[in-house]
PDB file of N, CA and C in Angstrom:
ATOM      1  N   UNK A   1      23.128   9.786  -0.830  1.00  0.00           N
ATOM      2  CA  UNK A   1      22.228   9.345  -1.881  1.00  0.00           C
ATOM      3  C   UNK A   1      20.983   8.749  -1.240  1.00  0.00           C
ATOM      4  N   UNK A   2      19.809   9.526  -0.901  1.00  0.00           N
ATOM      5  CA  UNK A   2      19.038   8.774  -0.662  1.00  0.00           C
ATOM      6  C   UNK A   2      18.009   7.895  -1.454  1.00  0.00           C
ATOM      7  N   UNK A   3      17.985   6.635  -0.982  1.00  0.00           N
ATOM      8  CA  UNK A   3      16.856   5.648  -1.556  1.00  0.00           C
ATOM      9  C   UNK A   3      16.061   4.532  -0.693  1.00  0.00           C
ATOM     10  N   UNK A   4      14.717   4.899  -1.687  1.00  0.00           N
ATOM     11  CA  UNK A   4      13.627   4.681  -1.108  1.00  0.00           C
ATOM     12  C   UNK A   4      12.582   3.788  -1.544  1.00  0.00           C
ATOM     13  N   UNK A   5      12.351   3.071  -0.886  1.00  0.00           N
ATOM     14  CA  UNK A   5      11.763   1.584  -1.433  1.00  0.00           C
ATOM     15  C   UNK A   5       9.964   1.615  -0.814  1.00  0.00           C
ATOM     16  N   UNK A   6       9.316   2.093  -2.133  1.00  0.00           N
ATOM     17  CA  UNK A   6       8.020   1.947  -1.506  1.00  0.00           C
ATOM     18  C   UNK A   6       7.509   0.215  -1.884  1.00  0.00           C
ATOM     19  N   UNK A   7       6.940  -0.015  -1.223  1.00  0.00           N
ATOM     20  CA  UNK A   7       6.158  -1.817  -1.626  1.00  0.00           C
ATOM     21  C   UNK A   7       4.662  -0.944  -1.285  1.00  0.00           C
ATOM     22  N   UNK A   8       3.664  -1.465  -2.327  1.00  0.00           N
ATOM     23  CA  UNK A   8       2.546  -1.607  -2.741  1.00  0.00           C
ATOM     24  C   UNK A   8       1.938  -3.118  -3.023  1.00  0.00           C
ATOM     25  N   UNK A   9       0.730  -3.155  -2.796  1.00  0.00           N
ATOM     26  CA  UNK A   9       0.162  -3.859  -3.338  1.00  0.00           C
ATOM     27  C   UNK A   9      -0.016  -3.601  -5.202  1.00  0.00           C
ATOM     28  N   UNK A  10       0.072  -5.008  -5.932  1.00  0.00           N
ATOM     29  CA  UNK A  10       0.005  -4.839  -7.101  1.00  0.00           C
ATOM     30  C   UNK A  10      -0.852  -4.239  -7.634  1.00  0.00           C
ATOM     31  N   UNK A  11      -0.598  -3.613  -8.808  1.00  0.00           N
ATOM     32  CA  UNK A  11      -1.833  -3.446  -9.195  1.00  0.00           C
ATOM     33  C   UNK A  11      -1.987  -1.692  -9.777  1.00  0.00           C
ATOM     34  N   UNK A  12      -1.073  -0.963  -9.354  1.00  0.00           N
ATOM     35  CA  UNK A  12      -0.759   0.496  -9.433  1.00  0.00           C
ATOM     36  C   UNK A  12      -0.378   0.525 -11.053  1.00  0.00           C
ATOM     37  N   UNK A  13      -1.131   1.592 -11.837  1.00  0.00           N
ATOM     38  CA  UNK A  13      -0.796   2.080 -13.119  1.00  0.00           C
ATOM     39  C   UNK A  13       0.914   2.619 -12.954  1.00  0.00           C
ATOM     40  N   UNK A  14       1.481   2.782 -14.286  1.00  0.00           N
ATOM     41  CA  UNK A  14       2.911   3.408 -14.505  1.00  0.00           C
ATOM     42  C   UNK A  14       2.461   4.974 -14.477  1.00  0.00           C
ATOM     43  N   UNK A  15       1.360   5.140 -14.673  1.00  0.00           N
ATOM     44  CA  UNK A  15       1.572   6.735 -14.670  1.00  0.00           C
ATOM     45  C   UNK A  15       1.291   7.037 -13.090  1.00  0.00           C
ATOM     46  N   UNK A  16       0.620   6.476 -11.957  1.00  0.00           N
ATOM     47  CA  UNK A  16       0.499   6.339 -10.824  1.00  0.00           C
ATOM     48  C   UNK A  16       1.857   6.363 -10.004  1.00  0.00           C
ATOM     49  N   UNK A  17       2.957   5.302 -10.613  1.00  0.00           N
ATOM     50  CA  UNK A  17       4.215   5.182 -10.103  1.00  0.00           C
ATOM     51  C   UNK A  17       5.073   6.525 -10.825  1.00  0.00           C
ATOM     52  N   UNK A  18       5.049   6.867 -11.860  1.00  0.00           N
ATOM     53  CA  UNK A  18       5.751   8.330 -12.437  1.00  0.00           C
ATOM     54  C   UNK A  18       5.075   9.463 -11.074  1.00  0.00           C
ATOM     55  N   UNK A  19       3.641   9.454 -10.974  1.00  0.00           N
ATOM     56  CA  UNK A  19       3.645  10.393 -10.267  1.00  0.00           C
ATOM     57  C   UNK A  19       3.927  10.537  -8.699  1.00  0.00           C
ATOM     58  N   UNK A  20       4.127   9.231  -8.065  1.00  0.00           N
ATOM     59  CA  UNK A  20       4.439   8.911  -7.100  1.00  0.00           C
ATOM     60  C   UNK A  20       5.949   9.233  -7.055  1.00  0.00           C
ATOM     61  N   UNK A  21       6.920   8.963  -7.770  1.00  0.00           N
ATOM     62  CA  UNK A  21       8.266   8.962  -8.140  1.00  0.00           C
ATOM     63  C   UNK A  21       8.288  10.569  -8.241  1.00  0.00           C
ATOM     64  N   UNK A  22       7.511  10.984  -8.837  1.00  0.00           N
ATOM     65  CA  UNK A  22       8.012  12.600  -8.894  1.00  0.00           C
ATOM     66  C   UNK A  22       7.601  13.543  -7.518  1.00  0.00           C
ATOM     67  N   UNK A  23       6.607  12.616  -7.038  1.00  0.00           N
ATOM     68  CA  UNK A  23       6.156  13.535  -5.582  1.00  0.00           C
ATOM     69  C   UNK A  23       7.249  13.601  -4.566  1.00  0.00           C
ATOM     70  N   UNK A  24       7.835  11.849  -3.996  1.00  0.00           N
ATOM     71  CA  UNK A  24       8.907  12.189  -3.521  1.00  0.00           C
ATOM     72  C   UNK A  24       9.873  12.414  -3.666  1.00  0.00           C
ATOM     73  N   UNK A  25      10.352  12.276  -5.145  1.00  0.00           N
ATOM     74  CA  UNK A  25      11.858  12.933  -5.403  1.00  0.00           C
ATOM     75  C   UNK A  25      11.538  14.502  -4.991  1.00  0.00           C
ATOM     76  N   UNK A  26      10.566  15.259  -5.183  1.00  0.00           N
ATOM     77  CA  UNK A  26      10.401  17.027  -4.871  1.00  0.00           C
ATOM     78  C   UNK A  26      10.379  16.850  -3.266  1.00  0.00           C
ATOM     79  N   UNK A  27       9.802  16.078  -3.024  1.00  0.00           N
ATOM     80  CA  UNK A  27       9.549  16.159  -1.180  1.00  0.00           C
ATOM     81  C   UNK A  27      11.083  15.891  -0.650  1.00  0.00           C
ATOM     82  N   UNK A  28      12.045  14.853  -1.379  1.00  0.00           N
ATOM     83  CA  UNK A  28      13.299  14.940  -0.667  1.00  0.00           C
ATOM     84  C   UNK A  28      14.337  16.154  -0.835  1.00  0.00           C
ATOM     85  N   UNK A  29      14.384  16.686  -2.326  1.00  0.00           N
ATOM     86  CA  UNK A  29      15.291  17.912  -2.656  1.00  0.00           C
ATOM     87  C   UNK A  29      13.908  18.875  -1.493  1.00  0.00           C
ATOM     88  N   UNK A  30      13.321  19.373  -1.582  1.00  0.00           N
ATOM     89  CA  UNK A  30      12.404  20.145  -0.491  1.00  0.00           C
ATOM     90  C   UNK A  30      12.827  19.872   1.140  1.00  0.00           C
ATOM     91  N   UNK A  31      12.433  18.950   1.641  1.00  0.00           N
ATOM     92  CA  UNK A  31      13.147  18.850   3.289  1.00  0.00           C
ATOM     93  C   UNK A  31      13.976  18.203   3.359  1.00  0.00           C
ATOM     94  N   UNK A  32      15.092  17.859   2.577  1.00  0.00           N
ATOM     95  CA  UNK A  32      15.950  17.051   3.113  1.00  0.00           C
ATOM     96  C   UNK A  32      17.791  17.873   2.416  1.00  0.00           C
ATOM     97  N   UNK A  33      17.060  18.672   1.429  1.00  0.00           N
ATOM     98  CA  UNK A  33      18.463  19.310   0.396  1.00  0.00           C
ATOM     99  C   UNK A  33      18.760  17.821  -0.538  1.00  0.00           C
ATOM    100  N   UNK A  34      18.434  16.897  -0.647  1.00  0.00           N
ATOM    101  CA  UNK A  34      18.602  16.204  -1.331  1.00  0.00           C
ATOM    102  C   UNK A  34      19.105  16.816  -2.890  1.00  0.00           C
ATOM    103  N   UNK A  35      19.754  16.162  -3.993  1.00  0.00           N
ATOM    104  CA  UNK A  35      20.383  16.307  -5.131  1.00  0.00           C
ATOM    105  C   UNK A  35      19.143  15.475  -5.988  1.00  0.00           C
ATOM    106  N   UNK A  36      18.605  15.855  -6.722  1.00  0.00           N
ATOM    107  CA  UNK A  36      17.590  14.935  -7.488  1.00  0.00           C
ATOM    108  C   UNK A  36      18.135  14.015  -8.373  1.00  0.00           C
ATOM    109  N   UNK A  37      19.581  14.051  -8.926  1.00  0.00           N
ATOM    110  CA  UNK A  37      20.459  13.291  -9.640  1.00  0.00           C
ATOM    111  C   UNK A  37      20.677  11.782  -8.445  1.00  0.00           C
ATOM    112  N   UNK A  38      20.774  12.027  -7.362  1.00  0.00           N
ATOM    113  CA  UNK A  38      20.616  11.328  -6.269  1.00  0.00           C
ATOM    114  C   UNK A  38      19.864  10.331  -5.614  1.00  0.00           C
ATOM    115  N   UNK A  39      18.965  10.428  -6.193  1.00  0.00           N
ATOM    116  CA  UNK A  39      17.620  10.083  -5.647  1.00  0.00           C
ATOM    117  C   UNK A  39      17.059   8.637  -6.145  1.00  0.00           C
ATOM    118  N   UNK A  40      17.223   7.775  -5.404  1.00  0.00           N
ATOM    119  CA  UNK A  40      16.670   6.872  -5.704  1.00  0.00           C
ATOM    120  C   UNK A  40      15.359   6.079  -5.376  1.00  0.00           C
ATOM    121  N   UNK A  41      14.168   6.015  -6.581  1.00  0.00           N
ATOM    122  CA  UNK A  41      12.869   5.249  -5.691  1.00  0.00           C
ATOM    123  C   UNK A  41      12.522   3.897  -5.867  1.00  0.00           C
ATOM    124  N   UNK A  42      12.256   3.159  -5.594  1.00  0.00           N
ATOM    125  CA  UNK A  42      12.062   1.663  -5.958  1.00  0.00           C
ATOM    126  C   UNK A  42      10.623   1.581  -5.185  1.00  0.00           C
ATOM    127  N   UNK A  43       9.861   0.670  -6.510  1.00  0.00           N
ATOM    128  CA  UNK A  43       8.886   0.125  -6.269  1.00  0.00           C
ATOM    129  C   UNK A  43       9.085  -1.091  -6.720  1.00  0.00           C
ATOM    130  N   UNK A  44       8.251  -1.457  -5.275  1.00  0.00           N
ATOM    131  CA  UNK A  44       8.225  -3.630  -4.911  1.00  0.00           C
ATOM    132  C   UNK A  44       6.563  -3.562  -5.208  1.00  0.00           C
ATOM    133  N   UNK A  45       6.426  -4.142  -6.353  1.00  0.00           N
ATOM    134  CA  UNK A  45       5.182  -4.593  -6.417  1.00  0.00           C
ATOM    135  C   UNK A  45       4.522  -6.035  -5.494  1.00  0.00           C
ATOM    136  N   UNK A  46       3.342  -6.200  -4.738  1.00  0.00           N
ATOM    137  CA  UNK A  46       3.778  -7.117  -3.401  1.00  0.00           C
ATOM    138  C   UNK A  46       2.079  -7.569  -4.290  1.00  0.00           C
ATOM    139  N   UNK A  47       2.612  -9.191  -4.740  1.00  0.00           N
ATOM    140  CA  UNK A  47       1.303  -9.969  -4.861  1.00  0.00           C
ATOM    141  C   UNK A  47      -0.042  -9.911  -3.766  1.00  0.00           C
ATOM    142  N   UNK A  48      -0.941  -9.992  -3.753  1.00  0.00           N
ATOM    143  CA  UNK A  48      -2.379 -10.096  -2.985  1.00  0.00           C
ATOM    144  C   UNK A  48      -2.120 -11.632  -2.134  1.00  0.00           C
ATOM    145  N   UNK A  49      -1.626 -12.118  -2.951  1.00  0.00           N
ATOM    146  CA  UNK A  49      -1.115 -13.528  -2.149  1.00  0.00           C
ATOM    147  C   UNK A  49      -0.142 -13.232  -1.394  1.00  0.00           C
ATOM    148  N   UNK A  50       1.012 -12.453  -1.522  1.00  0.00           N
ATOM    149  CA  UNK A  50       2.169 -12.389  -0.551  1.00  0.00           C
ATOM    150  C   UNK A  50       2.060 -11.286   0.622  1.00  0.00           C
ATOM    151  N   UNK A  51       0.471 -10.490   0.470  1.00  0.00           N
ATOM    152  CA  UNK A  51       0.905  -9.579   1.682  1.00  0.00           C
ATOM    153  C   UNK A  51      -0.490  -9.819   2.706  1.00  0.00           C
ATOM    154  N   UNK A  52      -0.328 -10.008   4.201  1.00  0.00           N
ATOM    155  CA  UNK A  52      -1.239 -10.149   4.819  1.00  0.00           C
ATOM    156  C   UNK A  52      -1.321  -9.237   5.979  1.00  0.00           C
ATOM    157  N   UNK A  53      -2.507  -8.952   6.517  1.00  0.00           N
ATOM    158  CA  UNK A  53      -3.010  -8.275   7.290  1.00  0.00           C
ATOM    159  C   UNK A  53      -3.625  -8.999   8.250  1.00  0.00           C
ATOM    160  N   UNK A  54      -3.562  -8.385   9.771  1.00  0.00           N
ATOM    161  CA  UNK A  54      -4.432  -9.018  11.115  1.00  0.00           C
ATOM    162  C   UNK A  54      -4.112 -11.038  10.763  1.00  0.00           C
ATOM    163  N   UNK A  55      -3.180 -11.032  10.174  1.00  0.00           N
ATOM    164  CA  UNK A  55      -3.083 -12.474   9.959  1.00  0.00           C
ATOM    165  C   UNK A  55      -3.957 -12.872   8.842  1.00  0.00           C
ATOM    166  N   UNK A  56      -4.598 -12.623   7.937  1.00  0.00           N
ATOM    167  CA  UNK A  56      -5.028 -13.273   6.334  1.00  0.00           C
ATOM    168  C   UNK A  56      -4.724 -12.396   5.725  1.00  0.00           C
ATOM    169  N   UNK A  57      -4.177 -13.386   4.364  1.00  0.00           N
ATOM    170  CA  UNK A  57      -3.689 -12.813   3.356  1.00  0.00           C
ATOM    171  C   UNK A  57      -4.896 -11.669   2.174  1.00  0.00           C
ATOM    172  N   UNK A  58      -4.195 -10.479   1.968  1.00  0.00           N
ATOM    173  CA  UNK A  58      -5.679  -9.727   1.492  1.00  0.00           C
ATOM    174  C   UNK A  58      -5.869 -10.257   0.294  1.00  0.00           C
ATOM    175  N   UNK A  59      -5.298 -11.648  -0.339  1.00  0.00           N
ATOM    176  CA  UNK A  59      -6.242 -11.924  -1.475  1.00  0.00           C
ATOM    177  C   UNK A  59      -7.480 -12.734  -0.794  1.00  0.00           C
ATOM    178  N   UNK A  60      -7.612 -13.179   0.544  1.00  0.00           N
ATOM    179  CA  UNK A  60      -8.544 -13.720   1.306  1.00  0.00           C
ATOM    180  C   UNK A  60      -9.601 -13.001   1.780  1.00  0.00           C
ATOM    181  N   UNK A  61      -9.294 -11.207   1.570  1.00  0.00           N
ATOM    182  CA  UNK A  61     -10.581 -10.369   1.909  1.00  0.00           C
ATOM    183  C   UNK A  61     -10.992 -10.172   0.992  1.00  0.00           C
ATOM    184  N   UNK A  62     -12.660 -10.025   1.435  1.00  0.00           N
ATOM    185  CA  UNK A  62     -13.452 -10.272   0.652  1.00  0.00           C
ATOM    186  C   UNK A  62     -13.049  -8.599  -0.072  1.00  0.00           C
ATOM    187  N   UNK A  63     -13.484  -8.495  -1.366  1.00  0.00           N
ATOM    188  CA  UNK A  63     -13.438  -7.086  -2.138  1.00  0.00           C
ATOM    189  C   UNK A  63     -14.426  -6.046  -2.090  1.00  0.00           C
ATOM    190  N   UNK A  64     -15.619  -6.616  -2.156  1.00  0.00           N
ATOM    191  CA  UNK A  64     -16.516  -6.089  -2.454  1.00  0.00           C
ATOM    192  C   UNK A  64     -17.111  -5.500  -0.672  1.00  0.00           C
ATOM    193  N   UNK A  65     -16.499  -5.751   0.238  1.00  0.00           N
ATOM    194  CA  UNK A  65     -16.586  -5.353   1.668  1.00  0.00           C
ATOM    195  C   UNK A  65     -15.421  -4.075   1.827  1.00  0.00           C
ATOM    196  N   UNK A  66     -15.007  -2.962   1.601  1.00  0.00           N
ATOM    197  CA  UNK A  66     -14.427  -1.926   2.002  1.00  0.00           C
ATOM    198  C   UNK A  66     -13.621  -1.931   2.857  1.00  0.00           C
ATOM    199  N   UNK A  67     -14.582  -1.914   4.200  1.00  0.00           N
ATOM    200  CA  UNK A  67     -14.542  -1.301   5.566  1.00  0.00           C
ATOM    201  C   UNK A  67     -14.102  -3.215   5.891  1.00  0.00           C
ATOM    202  N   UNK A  68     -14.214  -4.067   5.630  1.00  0.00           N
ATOM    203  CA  UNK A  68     -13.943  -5.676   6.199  1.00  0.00           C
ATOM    204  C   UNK A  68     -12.861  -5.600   6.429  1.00  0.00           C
ATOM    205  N   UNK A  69     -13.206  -5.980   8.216  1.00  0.00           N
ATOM    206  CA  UNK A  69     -11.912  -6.514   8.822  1.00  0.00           C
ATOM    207  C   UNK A  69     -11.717  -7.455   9.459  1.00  0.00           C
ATOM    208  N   UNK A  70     -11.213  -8.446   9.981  1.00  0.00           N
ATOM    209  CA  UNK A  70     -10.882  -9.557  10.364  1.00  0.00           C
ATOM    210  C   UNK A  70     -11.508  -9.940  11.763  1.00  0.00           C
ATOM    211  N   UNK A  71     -11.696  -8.883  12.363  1.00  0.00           N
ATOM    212  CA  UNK A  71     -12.267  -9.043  13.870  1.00  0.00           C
ATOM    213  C   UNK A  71     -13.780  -8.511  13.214  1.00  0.00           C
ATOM    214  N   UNK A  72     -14.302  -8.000  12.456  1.00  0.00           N
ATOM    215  CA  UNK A  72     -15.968  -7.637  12.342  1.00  0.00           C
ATOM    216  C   UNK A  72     -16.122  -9.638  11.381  1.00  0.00           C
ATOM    217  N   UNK A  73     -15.317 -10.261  10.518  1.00  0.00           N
ATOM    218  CA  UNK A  73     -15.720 -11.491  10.084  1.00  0.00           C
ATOM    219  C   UNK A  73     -15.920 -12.304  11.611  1.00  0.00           C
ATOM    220  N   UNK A  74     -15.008 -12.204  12.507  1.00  0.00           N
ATOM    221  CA  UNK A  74     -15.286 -13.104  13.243  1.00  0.00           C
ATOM    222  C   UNK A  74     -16.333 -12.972  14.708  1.00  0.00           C
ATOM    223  N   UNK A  75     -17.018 -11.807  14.721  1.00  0.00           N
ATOM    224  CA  UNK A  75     -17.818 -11.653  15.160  1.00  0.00           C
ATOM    225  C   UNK A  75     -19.146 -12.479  14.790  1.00  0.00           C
ATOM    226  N   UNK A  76     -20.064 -12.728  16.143  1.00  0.00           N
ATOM    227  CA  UNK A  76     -21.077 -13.429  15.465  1.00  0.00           C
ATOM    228  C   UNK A  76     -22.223 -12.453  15.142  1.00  0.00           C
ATOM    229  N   UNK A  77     -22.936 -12.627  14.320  1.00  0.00           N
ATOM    230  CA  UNK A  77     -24.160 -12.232  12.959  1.00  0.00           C
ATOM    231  C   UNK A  77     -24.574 -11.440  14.390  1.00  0.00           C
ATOM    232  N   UNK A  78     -25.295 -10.432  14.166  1.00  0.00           N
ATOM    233  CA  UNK A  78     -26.799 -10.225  15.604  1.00  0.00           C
ATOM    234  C   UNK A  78     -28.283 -11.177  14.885  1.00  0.00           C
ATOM    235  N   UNK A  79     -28.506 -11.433  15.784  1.00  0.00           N
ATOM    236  CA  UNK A  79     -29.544 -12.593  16.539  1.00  0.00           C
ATOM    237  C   UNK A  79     -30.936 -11.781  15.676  1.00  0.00           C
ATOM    238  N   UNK A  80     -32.111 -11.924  14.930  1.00  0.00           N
ATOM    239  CA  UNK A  80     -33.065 -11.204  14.527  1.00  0.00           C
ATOM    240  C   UNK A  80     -34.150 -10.714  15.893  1.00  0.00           C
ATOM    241  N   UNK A  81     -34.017  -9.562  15.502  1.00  0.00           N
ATOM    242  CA  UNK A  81     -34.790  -8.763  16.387  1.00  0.00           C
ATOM    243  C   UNK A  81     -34.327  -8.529  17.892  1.00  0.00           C
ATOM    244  N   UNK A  82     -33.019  -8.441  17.570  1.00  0.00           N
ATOM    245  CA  UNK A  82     -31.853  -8.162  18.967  1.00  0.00           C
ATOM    246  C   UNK A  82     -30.634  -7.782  18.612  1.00  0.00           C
TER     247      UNK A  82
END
């Protein structure tokens, strides 16, 4: 019986998790022979407060920065006109 525990950050629609749930239940009956009666998926929804990265928690990164990462914050500014 395989089962499978994805954790996400919160925040994922139910039709997001249906389609997630249906991708790998086909991906396990597909490479594994899995039984789809079998199949178990669990989603851990993981608060912004409870999950951290490079050491801060990502409700501590900034949002509106993409690409922000913990070693470009702690870099210093460049100097004007250098």
């Amino acid at each position: 019986m395989p089962h499978v525990t994805v954790q996400l950050l919160e925040g994922r629609t139910i039709e997001q998790k249906r389609a997630a749930a249906t991708a790998i239940t086909d991906a396990l009956i597909e490479h594994c022979g899995a039984h789809r009666e079998s199949i178990v998926v669990v989603f851990s929804d993981i608060p912004r407060d409870s999950w951290s990265r490079a050491g801060l928690l990502v409700a501590d990164r900034p949002a509106e920065q993409p690409g922000w990462t913990p070693a470009a914050a702690s870099d210093p500014a460049p100097s004007p006109g250098g």
